[in-house]
N, C-alpha and C. Protein backbone atom coordinates (compact mmCIF):
# COMPACT_ATOMS: atom_id res chain seq x y z
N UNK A 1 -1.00 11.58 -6.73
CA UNK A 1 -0.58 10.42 -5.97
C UNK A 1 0.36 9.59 -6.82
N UNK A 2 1.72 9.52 -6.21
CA UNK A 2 2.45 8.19 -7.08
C UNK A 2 3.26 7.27 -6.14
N UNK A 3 3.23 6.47 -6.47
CA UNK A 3 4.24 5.30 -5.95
C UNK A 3 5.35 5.39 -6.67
N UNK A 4 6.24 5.56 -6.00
CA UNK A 4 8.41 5.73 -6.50
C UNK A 4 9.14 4.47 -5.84
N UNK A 5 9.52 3.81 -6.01
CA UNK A 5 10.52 3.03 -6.22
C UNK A 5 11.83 3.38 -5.58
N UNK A 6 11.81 3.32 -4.60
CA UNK A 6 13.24 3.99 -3.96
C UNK A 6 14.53 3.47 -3.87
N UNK A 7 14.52 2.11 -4.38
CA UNK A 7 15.23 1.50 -3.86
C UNK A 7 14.62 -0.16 -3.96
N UNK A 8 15.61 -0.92 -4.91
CA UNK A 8 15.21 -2.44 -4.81
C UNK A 8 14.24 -2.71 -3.29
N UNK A 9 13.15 -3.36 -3.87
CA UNK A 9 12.29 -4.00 -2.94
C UNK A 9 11.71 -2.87 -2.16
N UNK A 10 11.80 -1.24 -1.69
CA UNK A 10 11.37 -0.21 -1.65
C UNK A 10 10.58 0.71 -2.07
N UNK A 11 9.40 1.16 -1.77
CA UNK A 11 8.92 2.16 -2.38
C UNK A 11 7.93 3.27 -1.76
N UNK A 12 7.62 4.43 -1.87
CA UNK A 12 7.32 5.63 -1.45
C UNK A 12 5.71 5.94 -2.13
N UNK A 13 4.73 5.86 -1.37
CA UNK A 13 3.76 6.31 -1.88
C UNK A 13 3.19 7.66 -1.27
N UNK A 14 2.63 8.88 -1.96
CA UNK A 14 2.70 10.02 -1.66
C UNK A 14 1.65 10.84 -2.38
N UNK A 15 0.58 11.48 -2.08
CA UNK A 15 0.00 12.29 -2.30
C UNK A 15 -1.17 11.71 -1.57
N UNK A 16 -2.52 11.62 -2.36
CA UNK A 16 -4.07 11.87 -2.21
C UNK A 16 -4.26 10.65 -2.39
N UNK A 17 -4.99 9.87 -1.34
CA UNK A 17 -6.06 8.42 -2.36
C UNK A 17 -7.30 8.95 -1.98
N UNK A 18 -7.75 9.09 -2.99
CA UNK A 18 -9.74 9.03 -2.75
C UNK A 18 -10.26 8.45 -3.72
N UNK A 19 -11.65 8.28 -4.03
CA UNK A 19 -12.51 7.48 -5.07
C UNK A 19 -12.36 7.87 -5.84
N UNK A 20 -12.08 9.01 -6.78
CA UNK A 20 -11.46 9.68 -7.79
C UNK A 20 -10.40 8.96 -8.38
N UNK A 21 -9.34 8.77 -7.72
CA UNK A 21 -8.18 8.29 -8.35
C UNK A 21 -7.63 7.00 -7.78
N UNK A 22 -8.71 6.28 -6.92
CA UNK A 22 -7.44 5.11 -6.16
C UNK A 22 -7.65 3.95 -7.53
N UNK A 23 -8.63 3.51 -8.73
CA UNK A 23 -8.53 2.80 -9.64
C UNK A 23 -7.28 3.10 -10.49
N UNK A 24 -7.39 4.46 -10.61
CA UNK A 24 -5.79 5.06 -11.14
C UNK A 24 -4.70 4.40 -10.56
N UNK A 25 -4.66 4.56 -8.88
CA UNK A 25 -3.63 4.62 -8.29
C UNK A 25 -3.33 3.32 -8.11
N UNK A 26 -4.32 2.36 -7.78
CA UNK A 26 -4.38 0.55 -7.84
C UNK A 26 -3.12 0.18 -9.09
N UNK A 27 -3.55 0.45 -10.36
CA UNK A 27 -3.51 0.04 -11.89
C UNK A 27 -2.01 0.71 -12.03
N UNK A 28 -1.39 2.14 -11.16
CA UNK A 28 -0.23 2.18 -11.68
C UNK A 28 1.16 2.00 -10.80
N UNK A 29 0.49 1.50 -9.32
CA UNK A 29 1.25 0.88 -8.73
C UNK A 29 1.74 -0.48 -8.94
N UNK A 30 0.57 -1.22 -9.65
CA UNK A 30 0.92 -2.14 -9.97
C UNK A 30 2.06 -2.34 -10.79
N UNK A 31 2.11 -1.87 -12.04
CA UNK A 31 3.02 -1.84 -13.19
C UNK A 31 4.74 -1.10 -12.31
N UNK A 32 4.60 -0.74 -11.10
CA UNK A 32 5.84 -0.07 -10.55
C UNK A 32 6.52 -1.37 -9.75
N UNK A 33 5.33 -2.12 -8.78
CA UNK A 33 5.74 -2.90 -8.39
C UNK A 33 6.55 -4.70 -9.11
N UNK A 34 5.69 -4.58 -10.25
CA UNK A 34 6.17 -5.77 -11.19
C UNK A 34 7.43 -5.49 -11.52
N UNK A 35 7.62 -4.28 -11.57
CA UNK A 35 9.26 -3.97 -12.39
C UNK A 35 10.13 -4.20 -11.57
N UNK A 36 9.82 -4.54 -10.31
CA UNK A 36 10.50 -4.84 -9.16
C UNK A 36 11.19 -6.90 -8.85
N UNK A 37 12.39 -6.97 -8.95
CA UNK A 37 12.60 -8.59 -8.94
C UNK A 37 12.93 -9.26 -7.64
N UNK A 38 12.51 -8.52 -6.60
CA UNK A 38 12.67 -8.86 -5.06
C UNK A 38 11.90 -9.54 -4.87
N UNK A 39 12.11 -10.36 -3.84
CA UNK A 39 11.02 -10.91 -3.20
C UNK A 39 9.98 -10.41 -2.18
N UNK A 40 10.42 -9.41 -1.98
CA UNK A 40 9.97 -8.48 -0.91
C UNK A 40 9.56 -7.10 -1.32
N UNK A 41 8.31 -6.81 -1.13
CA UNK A 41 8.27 -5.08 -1.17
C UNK A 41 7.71 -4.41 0.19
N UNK A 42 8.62 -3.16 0.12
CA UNK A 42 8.28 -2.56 1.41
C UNK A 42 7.28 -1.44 1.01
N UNK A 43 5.96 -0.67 1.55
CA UNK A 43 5.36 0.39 0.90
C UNK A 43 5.36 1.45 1.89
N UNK A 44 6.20 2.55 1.61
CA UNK A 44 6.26 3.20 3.23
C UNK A 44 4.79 4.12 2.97
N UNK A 45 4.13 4.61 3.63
CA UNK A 45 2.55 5.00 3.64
C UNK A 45 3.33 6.56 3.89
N UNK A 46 4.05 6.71 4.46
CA UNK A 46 4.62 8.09 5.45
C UNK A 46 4.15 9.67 4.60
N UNK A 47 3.98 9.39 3.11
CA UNK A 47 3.96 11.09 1.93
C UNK A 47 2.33 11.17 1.62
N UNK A 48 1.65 10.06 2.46
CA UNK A 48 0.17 10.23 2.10
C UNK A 48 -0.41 11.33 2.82
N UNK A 49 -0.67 12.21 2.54
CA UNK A 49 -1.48 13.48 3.12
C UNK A 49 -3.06 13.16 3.28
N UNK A 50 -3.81 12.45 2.23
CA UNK A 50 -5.54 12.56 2.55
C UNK A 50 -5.55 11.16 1.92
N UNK A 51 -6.56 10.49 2.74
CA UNK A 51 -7.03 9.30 2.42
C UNK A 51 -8.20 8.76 2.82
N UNK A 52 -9.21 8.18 1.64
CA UNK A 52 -10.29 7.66 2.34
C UNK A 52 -10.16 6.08 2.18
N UNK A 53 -11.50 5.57 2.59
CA UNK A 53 -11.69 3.85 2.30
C UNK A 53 -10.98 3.83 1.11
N UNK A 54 -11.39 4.21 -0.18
CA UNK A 54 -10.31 3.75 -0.97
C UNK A 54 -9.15 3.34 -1.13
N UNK A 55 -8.67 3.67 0.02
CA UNK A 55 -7.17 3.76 0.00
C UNK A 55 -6.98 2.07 0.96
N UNK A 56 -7.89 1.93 1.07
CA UNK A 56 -7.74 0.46 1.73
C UNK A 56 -8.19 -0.65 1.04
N UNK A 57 -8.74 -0.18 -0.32
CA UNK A 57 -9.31 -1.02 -1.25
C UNK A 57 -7.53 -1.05 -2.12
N UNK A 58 -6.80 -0.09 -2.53
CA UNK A 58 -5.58 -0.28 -3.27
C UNK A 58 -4.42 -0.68 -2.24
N UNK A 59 -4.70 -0.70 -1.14
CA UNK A 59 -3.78 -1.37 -0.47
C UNK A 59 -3.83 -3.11 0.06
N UNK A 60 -5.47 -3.25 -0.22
CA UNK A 60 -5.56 -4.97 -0.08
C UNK A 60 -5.27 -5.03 -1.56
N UNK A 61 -5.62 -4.69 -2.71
CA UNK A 61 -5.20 -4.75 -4.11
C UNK A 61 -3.56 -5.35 -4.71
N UNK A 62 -2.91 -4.53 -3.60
CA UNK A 62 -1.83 -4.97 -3.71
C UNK A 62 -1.28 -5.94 -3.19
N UNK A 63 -2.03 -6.17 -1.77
CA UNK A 63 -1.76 -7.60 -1.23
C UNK A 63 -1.92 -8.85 -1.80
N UNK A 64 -2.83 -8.58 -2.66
CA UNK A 64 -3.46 -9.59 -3.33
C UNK A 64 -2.39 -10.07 -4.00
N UNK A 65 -1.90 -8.85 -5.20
CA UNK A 65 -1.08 -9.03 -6.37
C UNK A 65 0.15 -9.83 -5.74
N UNK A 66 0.94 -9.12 -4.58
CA UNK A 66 2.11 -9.80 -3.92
C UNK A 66 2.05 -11.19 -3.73
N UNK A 67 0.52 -11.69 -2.99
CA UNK A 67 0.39 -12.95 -3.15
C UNK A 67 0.24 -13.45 -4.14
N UNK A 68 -0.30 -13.20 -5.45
CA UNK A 68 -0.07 -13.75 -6.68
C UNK A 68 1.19 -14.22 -6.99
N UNK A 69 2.09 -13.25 -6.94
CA UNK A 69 2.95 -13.30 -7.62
C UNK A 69 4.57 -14.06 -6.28
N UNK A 70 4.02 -14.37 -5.64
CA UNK A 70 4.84 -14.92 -4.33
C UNK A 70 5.26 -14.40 -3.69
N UNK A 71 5.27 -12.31 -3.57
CA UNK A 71 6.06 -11.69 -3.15
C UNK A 71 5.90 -11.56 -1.28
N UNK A 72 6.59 -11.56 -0.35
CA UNK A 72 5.70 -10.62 0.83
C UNK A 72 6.02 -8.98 0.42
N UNK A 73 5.05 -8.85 1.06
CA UNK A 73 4.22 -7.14 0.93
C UNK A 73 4.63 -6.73 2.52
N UNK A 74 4.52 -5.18 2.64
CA UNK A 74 4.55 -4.91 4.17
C UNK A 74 4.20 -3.49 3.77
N UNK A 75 3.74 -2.62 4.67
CA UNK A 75 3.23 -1.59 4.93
C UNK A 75 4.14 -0.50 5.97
N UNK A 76 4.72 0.53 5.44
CA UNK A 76 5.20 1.14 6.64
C UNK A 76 4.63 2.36 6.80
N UNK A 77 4.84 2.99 7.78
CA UNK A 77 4.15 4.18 8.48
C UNK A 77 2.85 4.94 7.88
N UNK A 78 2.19 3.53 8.39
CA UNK A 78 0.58 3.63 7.95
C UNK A 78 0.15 5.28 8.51
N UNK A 79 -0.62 6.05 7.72
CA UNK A 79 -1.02 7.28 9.05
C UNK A 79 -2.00 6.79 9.93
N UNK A 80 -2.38 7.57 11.15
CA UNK A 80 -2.89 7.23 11.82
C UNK A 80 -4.22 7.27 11.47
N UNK A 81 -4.82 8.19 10.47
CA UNK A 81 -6.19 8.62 10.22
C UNK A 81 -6.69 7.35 9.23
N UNK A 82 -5.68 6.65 8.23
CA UNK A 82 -6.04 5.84 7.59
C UNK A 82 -5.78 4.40 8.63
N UNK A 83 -5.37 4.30 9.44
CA UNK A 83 -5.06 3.08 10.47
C UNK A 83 -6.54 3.43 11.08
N UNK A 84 -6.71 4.28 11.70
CA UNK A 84 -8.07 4.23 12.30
C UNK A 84 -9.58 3.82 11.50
N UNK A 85 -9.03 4.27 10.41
CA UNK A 85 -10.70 4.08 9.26
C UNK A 85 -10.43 2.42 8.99
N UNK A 86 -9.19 1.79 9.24
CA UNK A 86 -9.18 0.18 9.12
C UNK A 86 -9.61 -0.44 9.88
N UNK A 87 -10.13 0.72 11.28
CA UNK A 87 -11.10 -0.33 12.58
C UNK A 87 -12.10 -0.01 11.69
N UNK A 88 -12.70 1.14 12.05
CA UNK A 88 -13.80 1.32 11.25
C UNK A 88 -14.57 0.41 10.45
N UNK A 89 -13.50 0.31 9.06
CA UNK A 89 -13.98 -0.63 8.06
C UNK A 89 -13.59 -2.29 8.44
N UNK A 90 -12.98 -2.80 9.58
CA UNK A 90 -13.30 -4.10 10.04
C UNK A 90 -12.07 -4.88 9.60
N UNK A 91 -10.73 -3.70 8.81
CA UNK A 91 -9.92 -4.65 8.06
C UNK A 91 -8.75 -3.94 8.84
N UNK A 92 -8.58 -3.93 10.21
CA UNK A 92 -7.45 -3.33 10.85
C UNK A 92 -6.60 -4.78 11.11
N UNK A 93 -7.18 -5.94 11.46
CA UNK A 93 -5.89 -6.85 11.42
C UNK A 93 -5.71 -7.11 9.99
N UNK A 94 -6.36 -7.40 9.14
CA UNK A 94 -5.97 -7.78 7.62
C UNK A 94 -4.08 -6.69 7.21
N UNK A 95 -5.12 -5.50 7.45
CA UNK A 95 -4.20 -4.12 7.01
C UNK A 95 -2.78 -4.33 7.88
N UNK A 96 -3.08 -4.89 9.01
CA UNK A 96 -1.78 -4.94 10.03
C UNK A 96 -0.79 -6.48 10.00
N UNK A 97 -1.67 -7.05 9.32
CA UNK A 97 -0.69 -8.30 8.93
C UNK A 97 -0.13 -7.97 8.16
N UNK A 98 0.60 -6.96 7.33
CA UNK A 98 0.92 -6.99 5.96
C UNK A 98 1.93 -5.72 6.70
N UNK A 99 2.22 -5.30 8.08
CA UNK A 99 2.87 -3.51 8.46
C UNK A 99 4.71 -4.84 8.59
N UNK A 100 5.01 -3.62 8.51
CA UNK A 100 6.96 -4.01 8.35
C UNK A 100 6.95 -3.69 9.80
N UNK A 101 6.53 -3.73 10.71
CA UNK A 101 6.84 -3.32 12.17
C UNK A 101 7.47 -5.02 12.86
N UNK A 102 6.75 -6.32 12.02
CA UNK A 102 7.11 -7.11 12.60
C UNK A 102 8.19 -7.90 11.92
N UNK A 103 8.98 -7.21 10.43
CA UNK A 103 9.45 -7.34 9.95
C UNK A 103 10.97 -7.47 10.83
């Protein structure tokens, strides 16, 4: 799993989040996104192949950080399997305030 940088204020996240690696994946997105001097980051979801709850624990993680640091955050092409586990887990508007759809 890595987060790439595609492009000022852009970036590509892609592979696996599960409990295994989303503390990994939290801790080195972070350090991708700081290097970033926008005010804005976009996270397109679209190269994620498997994802559990975890993956909604490093994605409020990051919301957090954005708000720390003054940025807005947005979410793009959440999958559907991880959009659905955000009813599930009770954080589907949280997760959807933060999607670039209303961008």
């Amino acid at each position: 799993m890595t987060l790439t940088r595609v492009e000022p204020g852009k970036f590509q996240l892609s592979g696996s989040i599960t409990f295994d690696n989303s503390p990994n994946i939290a801790l080195a997105g972070e350090k991708v996104l700081l290097k970033d001097d926008l005010n804005r980051w976009e996270i397109d979801l679209a190269g994620v192949v498997k994802a559990d709850s975890s993956a909604l624990s490093v994605m409020l993680a990051w919301a957090r950080l954005a708000k720390k640091h003054k940025k807005d955050l947005c979410f793009a092409n959440i999958p559907d399997k991880l959009d659905a586990l955000s009813i599930v887990c009770g954080l589907h508007d949280v997760i959807n305030s933060v999607t670039c759809a209303a961008k």
